[in-house]
C-alpha atoms as a PDB file:
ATOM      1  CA  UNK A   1     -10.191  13.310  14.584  1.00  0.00           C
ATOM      2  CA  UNK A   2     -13.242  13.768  12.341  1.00  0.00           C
ATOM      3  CA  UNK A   3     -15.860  10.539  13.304  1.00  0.00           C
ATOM      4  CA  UNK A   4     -17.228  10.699  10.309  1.00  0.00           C
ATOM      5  CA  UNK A   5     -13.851   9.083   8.276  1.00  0.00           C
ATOM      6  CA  UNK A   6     -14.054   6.068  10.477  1.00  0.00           C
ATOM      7  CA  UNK A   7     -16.112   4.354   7.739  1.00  0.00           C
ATOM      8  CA  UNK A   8     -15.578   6.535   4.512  1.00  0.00           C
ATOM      9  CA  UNK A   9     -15.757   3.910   2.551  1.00  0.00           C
ATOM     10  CA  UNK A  10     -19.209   2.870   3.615  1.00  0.00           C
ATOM     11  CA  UNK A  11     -20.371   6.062   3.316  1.00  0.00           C
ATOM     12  CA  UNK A  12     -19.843   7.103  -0.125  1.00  0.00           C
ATOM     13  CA  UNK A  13     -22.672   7.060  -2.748  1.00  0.00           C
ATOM     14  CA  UNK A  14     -23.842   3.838  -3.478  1.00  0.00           C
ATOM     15  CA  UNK A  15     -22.822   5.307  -7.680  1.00  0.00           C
ATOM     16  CA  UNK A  16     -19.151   4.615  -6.527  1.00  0.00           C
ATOM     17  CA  UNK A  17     -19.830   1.047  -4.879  1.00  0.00           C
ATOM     18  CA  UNK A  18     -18.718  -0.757  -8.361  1.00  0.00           C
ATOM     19  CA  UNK A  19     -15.718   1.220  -9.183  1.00  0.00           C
ATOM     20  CA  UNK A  20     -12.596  -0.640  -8.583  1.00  0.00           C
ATOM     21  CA  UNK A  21     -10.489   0.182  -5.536  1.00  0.00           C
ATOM     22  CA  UNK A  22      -7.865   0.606  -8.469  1.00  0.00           C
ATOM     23  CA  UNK A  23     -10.185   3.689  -9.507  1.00  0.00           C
ATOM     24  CA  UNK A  24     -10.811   5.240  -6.054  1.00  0.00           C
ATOM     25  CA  UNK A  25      -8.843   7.890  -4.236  1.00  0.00           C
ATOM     26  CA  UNK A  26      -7.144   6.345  -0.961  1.00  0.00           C
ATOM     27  CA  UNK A  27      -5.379   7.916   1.935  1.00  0.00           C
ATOM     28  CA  UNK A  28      -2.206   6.205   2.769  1.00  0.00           C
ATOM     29  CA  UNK A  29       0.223   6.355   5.196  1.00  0.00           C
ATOM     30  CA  UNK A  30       4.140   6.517   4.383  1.00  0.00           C
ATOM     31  CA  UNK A  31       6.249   4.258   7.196  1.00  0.00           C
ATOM     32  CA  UNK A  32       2.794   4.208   9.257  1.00  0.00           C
ATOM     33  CA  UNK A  33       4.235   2.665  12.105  1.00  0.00           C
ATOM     34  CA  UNK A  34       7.435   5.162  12.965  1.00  0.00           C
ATOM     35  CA  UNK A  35       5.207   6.686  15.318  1.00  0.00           C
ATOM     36  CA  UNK A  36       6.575   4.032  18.002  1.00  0.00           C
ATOM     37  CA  UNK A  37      10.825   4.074  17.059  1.00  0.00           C
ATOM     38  CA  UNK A  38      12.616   2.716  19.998  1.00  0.00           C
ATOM     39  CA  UNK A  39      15.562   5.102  20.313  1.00  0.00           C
ATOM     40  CA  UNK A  40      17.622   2.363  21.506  1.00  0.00           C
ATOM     41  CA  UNK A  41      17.382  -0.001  19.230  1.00  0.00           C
ATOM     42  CA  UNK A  42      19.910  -1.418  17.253  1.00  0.00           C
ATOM     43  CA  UNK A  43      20.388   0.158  13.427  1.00  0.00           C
ATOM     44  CA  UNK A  44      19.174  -1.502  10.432  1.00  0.00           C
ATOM     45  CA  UNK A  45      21.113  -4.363   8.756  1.00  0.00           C
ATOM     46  CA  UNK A  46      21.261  -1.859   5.619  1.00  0.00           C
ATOM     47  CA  UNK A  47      22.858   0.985   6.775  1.00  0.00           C
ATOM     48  CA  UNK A  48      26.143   1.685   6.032  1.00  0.00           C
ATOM     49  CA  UNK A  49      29.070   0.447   7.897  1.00  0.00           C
ATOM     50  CA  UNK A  50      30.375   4.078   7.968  1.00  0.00           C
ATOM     51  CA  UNK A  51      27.442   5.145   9.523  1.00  0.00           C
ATOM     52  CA  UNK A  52      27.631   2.485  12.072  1.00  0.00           C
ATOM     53  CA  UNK A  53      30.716   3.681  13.672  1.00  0.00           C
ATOM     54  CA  UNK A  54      29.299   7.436  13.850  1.00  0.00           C
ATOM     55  CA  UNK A  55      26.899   5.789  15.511  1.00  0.00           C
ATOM     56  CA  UNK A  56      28.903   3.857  18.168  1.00  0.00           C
ATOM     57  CA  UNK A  57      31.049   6.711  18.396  1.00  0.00           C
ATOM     58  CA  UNK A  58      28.545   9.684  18.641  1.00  0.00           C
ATOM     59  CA  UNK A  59      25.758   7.507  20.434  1.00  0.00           C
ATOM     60  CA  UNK A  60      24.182  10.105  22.043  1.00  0.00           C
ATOM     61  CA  UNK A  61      24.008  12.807  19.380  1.00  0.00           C
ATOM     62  CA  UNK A  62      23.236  10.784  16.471  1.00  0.00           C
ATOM     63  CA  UNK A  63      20.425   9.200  18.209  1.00  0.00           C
ATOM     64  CA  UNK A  64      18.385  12.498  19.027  1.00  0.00           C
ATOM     65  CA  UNK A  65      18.816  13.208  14.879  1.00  0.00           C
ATOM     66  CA  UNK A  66      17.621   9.951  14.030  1.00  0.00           C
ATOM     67  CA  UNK A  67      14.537   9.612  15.675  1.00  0.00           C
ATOM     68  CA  UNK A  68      13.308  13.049  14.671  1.00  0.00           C
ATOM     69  CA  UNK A  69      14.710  12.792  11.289  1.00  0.00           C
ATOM     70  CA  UNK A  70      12.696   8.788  11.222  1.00  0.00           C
ATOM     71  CA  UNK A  71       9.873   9.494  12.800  1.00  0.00           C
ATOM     72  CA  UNK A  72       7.332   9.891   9.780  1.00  0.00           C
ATOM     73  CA  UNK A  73       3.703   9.615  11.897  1.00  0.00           C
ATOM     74  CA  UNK A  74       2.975  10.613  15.785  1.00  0.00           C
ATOM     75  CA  UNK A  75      -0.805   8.413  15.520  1.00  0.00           C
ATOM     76  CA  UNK A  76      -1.142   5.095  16.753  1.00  0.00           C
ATOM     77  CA  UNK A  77      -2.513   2.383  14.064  1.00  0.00           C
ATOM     78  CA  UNK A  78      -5.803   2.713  15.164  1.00  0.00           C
ATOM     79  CA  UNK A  79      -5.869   6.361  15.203  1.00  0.00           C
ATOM     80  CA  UNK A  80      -5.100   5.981  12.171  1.00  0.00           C
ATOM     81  CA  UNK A  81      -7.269   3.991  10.492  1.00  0.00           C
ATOM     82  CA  UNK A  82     -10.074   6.147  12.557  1.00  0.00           C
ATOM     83  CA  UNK A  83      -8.862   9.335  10.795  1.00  0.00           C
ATOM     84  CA  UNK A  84      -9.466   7.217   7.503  1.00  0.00           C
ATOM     85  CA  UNK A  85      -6.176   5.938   6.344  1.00  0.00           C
ATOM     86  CA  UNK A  86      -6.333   2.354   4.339  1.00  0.00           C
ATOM     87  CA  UNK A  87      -3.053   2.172   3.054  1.00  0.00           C
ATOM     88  CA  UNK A  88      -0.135   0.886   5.156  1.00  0.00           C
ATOM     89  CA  UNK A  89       3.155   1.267   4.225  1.00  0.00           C
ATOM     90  CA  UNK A  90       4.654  -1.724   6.671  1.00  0.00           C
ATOM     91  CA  UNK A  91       8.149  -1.969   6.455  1.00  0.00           C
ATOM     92  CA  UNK A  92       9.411  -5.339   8.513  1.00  0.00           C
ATOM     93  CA  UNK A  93      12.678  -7.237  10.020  1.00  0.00           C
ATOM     94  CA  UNK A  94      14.367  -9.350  12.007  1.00  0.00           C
ATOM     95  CA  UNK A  95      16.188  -7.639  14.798  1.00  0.00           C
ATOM     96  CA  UNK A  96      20.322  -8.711  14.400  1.00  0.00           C
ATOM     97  CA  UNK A  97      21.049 -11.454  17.287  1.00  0.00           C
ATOM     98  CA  UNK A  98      17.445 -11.497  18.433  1.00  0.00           C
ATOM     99  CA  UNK A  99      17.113 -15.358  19.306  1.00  0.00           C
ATOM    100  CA  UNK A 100      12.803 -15.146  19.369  1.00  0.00           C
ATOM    101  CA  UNK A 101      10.890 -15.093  16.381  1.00  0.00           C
ATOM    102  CA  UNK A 102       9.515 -11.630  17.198  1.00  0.00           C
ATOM    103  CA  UNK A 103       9.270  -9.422  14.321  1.00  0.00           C
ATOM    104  CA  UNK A 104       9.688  -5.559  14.192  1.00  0.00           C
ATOM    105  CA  UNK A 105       8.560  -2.740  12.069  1.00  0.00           C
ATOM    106  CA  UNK A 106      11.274  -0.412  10.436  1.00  0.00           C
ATOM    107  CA  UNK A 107      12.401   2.913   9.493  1.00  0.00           C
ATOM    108  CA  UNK A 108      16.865   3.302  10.339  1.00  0.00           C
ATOM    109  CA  UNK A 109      15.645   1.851  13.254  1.00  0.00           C
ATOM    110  CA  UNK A 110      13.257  -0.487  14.857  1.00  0.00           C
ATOM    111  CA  UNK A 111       9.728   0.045  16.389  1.00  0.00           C
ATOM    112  CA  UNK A 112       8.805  -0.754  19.891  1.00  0.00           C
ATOM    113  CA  UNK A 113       5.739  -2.974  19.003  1.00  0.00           C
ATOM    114  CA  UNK A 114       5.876  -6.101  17.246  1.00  0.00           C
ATOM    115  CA  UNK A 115       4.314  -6.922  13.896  1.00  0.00           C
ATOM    116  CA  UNK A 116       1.782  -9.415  14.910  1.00  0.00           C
ATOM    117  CA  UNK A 117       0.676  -7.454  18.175  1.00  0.00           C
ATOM    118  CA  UNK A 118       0.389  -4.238  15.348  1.00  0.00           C
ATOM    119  CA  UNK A 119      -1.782  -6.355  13.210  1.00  0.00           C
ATOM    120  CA  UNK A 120      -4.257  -8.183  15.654  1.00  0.00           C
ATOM    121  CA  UNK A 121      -5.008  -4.315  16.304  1.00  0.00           C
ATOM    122  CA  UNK A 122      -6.004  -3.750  13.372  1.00  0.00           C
ATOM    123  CA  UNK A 123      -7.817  -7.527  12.903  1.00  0.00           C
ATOM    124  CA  UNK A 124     -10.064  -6.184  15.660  1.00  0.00           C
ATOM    125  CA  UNK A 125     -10.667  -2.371  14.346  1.00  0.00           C
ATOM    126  CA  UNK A 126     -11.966  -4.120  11.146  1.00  0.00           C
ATOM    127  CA  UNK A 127     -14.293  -6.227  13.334  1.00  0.00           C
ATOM    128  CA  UNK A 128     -16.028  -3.332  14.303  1.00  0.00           C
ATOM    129  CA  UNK A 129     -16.274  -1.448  10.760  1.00  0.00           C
ATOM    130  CA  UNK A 130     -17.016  -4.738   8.821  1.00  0.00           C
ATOM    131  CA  UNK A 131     -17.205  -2.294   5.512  1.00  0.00           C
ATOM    132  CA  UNK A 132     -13.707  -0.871   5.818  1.00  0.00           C
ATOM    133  CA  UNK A 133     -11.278  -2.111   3.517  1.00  0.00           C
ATOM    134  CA  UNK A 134      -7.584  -1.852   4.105  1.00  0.00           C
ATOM    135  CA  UNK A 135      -4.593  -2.241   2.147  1.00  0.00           C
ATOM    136  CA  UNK A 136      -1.663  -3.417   4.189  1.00  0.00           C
ATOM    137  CA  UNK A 137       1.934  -3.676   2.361  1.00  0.00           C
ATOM    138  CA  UNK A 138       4.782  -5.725   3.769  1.00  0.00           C
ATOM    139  CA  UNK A 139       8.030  -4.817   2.768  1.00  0.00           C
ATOM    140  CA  UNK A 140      11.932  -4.674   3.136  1.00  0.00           C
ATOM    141  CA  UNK A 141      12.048  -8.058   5.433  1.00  0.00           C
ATOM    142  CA  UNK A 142      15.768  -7.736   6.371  1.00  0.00           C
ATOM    143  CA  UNK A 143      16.541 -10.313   8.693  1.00  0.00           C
ATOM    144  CA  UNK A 144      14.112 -12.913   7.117  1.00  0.00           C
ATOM    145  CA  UNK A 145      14.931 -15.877   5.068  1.00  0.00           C
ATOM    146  CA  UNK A 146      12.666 -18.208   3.030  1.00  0.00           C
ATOM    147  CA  UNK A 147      11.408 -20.393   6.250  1.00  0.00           C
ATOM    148  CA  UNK A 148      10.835 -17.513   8.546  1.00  0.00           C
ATOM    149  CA  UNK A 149       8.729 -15.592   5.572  1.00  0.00           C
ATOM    150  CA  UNK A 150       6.429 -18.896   5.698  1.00  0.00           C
ATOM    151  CA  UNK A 151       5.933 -18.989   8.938  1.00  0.00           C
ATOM    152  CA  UNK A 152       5.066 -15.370   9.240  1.00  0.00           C
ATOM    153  CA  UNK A 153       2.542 -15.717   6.308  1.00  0.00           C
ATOM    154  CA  UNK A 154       0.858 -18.682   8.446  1.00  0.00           C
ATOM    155  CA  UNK A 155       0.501 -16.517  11.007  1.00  0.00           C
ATOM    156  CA  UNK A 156      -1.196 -13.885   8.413  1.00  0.00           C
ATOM    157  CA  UNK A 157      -3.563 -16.561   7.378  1.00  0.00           C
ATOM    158  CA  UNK A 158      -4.559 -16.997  10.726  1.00  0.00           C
ATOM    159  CA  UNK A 159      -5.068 -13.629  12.319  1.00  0.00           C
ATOM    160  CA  UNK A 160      -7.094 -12.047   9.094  1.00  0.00           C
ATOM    161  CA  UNK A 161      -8.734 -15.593   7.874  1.00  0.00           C
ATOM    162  CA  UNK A 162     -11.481 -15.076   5.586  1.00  0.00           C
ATOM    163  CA  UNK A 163     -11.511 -11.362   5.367  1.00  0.00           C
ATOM    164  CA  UNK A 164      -8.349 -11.837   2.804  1.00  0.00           C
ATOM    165  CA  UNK A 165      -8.842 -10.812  -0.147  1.00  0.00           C
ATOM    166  CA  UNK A 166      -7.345 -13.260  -2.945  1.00  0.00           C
ATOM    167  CA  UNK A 167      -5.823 -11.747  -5.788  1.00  0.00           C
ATOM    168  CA  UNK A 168      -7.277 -12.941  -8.588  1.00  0.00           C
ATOM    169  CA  UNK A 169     -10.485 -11.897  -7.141  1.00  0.00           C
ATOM    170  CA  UNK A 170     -12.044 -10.754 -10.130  1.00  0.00           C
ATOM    171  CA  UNK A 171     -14.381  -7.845  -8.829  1.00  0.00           C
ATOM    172  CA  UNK A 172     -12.180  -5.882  -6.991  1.00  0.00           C
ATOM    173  CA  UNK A 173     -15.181  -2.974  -6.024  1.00  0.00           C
ATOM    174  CA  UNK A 174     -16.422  -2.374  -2.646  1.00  0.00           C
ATOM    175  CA  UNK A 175     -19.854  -4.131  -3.331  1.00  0.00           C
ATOM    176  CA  UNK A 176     -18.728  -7.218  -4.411  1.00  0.00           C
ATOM    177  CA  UNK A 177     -15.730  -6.852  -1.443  1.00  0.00           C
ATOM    178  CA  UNK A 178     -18.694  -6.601   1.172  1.00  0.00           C
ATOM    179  CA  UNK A 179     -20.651  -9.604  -0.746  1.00  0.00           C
ATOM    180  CA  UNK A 180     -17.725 -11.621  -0.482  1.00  0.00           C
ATOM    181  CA  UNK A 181     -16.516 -10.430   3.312  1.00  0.00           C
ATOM    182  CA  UNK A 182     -12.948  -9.242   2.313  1.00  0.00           C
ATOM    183  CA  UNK A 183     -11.621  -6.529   3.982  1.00  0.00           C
ATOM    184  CA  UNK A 184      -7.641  -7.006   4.108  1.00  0.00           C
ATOM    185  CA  UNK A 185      -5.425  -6.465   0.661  1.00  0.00           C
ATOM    186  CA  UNK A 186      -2.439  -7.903   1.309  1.00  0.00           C
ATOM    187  CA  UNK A 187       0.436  -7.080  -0.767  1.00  0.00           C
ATOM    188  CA  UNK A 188       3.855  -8.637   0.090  1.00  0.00           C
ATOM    189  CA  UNK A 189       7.076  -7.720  -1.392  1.00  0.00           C
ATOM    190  CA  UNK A 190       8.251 -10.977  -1.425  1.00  0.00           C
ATOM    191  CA  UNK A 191       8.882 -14.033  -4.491  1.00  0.00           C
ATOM    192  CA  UNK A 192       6.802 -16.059  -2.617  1.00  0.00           C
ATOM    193  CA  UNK A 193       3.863 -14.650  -3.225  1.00  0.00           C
ATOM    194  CA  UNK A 194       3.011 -16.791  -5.872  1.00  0.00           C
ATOM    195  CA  UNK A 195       3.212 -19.916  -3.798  1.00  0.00           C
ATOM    196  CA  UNK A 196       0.480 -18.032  -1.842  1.00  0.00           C
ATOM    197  CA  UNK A 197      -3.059 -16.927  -3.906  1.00  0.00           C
ATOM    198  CA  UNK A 198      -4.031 -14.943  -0.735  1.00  0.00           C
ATOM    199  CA  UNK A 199      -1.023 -12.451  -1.025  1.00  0.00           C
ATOM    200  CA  UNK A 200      -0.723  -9.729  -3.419  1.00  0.00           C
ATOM    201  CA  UNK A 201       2.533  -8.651  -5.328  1.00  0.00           C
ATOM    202  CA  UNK A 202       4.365  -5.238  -4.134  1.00  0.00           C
ATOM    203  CA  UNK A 203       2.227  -2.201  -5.078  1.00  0.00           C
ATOM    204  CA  UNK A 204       4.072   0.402  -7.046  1.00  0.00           C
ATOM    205  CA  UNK A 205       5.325   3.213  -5.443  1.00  0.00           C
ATOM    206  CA  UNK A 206       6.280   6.408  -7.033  1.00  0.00           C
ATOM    207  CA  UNK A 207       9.128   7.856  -4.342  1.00  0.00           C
ATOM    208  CA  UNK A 208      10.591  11.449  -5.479  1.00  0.00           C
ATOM    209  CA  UNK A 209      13.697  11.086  -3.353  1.00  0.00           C
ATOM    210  CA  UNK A 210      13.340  15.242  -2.639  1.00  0.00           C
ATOM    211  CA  UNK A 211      13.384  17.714   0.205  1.00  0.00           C
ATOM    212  CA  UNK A 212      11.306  20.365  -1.279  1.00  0.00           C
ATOM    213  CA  UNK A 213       7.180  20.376  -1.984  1.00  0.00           C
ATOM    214  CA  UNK A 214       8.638  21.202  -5.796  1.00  0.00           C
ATOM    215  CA  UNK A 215      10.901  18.472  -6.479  1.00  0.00           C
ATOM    216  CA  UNK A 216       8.278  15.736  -4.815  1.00  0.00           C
ATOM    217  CA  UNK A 217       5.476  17.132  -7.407  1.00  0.00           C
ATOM    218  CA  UNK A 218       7.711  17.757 -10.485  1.00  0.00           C
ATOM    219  CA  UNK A 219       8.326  14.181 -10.055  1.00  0.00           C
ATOM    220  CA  UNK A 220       4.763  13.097  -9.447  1.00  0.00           C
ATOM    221  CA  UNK A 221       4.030  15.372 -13.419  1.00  0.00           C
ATOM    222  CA  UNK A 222       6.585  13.565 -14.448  1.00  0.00           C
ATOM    223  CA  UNK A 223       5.502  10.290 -13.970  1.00  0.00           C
ATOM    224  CA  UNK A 224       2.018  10.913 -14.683  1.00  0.00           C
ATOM    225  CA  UNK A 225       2.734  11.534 -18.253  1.00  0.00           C
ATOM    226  CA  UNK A 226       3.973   8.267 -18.806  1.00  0.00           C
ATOM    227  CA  UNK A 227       0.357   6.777 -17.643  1.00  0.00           C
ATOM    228  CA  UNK A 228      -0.754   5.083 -14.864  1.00  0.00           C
ATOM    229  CA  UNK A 229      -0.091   1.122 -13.725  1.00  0.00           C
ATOM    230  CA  UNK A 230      -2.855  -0.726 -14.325  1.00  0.00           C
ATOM    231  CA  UNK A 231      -3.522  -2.094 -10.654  1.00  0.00           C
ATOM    232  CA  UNK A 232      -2.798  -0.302  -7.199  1.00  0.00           C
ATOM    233  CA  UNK A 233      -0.102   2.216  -7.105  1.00  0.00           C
ATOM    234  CA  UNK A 234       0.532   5.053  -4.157  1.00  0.00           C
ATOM    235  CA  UNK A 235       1.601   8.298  -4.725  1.00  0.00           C
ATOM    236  CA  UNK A 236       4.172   9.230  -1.883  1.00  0.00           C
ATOM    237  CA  UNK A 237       4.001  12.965  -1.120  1.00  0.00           C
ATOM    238  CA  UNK A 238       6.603  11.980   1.801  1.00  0.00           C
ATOM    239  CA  UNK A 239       9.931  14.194   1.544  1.00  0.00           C
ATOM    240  CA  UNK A 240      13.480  13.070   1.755  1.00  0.00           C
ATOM    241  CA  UNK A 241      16.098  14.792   3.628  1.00  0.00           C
ATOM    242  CA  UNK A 242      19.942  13.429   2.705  1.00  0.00           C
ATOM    243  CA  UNK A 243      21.998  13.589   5.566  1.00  0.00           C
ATOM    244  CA  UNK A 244      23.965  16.136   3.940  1.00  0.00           C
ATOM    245  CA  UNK A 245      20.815  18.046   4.001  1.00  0.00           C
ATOM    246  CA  UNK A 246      20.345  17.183   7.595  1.00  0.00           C
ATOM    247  CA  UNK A 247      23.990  18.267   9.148  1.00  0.00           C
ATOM    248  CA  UNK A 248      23.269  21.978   7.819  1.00  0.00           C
ATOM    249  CA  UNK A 249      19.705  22.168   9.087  1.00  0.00           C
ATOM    250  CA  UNK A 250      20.685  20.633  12.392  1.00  0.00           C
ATOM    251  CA  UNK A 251      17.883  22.567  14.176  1.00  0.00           C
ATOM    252  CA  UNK A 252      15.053  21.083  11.729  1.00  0.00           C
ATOM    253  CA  UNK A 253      13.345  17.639  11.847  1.00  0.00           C
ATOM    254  CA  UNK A 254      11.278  15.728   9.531  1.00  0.00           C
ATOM    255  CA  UNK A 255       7.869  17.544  10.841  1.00  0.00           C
ATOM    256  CA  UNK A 256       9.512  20.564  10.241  1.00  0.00           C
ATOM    257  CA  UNK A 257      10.307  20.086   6.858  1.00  0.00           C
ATOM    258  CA  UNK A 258       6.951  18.443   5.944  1.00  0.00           C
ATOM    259  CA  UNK A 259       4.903  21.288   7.725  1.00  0.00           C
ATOM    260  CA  UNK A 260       6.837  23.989   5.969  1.00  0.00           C
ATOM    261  CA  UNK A 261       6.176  22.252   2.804  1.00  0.00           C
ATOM    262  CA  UNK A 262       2.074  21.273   3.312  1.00  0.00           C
ATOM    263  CA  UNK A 263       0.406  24.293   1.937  1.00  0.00           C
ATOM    264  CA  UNK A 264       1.930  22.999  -1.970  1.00  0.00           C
ATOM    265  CA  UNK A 265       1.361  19.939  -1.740  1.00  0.00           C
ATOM    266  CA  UNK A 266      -2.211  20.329  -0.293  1.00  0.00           C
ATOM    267  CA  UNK A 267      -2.602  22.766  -3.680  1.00  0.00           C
ATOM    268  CA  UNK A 268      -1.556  20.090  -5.717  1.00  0.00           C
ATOM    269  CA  UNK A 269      -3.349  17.324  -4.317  1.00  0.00           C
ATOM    270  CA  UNK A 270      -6.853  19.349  -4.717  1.00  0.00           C
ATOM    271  CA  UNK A 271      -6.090  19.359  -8.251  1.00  0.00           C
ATOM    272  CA  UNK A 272      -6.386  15.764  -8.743  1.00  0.00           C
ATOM    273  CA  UNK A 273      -8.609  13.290  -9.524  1.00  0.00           C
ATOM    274  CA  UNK A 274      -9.029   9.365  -9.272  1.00  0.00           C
ATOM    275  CA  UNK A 275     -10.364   7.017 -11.659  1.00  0.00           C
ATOM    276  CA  UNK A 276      -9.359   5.108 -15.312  1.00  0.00           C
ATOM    277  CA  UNK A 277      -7.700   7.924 -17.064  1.00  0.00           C
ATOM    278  CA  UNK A 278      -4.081   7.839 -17.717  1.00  0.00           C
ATOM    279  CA  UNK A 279      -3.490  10.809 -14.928  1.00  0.00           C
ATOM    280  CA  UNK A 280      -5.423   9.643 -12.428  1.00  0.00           C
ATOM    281  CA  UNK A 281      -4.027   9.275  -8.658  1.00  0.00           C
ATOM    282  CA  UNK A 282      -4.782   5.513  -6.382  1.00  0.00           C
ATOM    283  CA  UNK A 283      -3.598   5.751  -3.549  1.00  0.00           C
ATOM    284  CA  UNK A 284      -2.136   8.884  -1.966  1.00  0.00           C
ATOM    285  CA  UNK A 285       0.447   8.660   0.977  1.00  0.00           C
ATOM    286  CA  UNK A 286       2.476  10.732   2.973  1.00  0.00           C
ATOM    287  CA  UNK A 287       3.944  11.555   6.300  1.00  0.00           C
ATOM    288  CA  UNK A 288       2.371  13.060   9.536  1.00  0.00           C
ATOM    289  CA  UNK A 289      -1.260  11.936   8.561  1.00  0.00           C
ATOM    290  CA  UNK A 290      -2.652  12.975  11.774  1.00  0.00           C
ATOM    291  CA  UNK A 291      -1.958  16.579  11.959  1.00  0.00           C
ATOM    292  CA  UNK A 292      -2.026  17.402   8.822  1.00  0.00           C
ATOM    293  CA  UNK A 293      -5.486  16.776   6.780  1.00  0.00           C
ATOM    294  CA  UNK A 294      -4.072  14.277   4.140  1.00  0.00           C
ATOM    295  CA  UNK A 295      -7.212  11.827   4.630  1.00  0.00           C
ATOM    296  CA  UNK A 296      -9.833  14.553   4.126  1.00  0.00           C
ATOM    297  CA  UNK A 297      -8.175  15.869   1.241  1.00  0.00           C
ATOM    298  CA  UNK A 298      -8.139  12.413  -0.431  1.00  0.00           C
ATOM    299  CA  UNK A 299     -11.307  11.263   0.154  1.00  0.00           C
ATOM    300  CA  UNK A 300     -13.007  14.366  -0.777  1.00  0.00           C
ATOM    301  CA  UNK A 301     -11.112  13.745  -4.843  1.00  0.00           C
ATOM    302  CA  UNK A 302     -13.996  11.014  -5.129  1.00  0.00           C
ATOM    303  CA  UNK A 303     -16.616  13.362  -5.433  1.00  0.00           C
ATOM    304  CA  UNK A 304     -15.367  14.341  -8.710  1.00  0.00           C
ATOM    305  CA  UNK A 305     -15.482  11.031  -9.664  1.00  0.00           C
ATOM    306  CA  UNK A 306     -18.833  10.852  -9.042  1.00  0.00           C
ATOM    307  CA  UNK A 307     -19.375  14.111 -10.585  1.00  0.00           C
ATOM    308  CA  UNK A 308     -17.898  12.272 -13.611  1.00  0.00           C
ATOM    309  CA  UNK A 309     -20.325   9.211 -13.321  1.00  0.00           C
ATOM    310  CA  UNK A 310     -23.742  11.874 -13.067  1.00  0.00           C
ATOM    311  CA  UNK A 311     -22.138  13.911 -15.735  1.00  0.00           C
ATOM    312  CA  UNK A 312     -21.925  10.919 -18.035  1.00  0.00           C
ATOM    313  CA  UNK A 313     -25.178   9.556 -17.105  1.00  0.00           C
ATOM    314  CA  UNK A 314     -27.230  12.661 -17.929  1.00  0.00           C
ATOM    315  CA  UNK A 315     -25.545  12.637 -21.175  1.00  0.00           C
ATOM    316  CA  UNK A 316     -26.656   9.221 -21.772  1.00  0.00           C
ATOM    317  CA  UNK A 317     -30.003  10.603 -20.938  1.00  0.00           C
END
C-alpha cells in the first residue's frame, strides 16, 4: 500500500482543483465488498431455479466454485480507500426469511458484514481525510420494497449528514466540494431518488460481459466512439466468466483469469486520458484492486490532463 494515495485527491495540483469530478480520472472498485462472501450463505433471489437445485444437490462442490469464481477484491473497505479507490460499486439485499432489518452486500451470494456496519467504516475514514471524496453506488436491492428503501435512506442521512453531496450541486469540482464540506456522492439505483435531493441517479456503467482482456477493450472502443455521458460513468475493466466457461476451466478462478489478463489491460488503460472530450474515461473500475496497481495507473491519467491545461495556457500566452 503506497501512503501517498491515501489523499490523492488533495494532493493534486491546485490547476486541477476546478475541473469537475465528471472530468477527472477515478479508481473504482467492481463488487468492492466480495472480499468478505460468506460461503454459507443462502443464494441470491435472482439466480436461477435450475441453479438452485445444483446447488442443494452438489452443496459442497458448487460452493468452493462460487466463492472463487465471486470473489472480485481480497482488501477490506478501508484498505481500500487507503490504496486510493473512490468509487464503490455496492451491490445490496435483503437476505430471503431474514426476520431483522439487517442488510447485506451481494455478489451470487451474500457478504458477511452488514451494509450499515460497511458504511460507518467508511463515515469514519473520511473523518480523518476531510479532502477525500468518494463515490458510493447502491444497487440491485433484491429483497427491498418501497418502505424498507426509506428507511435505509434515513439511515444514510444520518450516518454521512452534511458531508452529502446534493445533486443539483452546481459546482461539482473538488474546491468548491471542500468549500462546501461534501465528501460522499451518493448514487442510488432506485425511483426514489427523486423524492430524495441528497441521492444521485444510477451512474452508467459500461459492462463488456467478456472473459478475455480483448473482448472487455473492444467493447470499451466501441463505446467510446459513440461519445461519452455527460455526468459520471465507470469504465468496468472487470471480466466475466459464463459458467460454461467455468466447468471447462475447473482449475481456474476469477484471480486467475484477471491476473492472466492484467498486462493488456494495464496497456490500454495507459493510453487514456480523462477530461471533456468525447473519448475521455471517468471513472475506471475493476476487480482485485489491491494486488494489482489499478489505482496508480488511474490517478497517474490526470497528469495529462494537466499537461493539457499548461499546454493551453502557454498558448494563451
Amino acid at each position: 500500500m503506497d501512503p501517498s494515495f491515501q489523499d490523492w485527491m488533495s494532493a493534486l495540483p491546485e490547476e486541477l482543483w476546478d475541473i469537475p469530478l465528471t472530468q477527472l480520472a477515478i479508481p473504482g472498485s467492481h463488487d468492492a465488498m466480495s472480499y468478505c462472501l460468506d460461503i454459507t450463505s443462502p443464494l441470491v433471489r435472482s439466480e436461477s431455479d435450475s441453479f438452485r437445485l445444483l446447488d442443494r444437490l452438489f452443496y459442497c462442490f458448487t460452493r468452493p466454485f462460487i466463492f472463487k469464481w465471486a470473489t472480485t477484491q481480497d482488501k477490506t473497505i478501508e484498505e481500500q480507500l487507503s490504496m486510493g479507490i473512490r468509487y464503490f460499486d455496492l451491490r445490496i439485499a435483503h437476505k430471503p426469511q431474514d426476520s431483522s432489518s439487517d442488510l447485506y452486500f451481494t455478489h451470487v451470494i451474500y457478504t458477511h458484514l452488514t451494509v450499515l456496519e460497511t458504511l460507518r467504516s467508511v463515515a469514519s475514514w473520511l473523518k480523518l481525510h476531510p479532502k477525500e471524496v468518494v463515490i458510493l453506488a447502491c444497487s440491485h436491492f433484491e429483497g427491498i420494497d418501497d418502505q424498507f428503501h426509506e428507511s435505509f435512506i434515513v439511515c444514510l442521512k444520518r450516518l454521512f449528514g452534511s458531508k452529502l453531496c446534493p445533486r443539483k450541486e452546481p459546482h461539482l469540482s473538488l474546491r468548491s466540494l471542500w468549500k462546501s464540506g461534501y465528501q460522499v456522492i451518493l448514487s442510488y439505483e432506485s425511483q426514489l431518488v427523486d423524492r430524495h435531493p441528497e441521492l444521485w441517479p444510477a451512474i452508467p456503467y459500461w459492462w463488456a460481459n467478456r472473459d478475455t482482456a480483448q473482448g472487455v477493450i473492444s467493447y470499451m472502443e466501441w463505446h467510446k466512439d459513440l461519445g461519452r455521458p455527460d455526468g459520471f460513468f465507470v469504465t468496468g475493466l472487470n471480466l466475466t466468466a459464463a459458467r460454461s466457461y467455468i466447468t471447462k476451466n475447473l482449475k481456474e478462478s476469477l484471480r486467475t483469469l484477471t491476473y492472466r489478463n492484467w498486462d493488456c489491460e494495464r496497456k490500454w488503460v495507459q493510453e487514456q486520458a480523462p477530461g471533456s472530450g468525447s473519448t475521455c474515461l471517468n471513472i475506471i473500475a475493476g476487480d482485485f484492486v489491491g494486488p494489482l496497481p489499478l489505482c496508480s495507473l488511474v490517478i497517474e491519467l490526470n497528469h495529462k490532463l494537466l499537461r493539457k491545461i499548461s499546454s493551453k495556457t502557454k498558448t494563451q500566452n
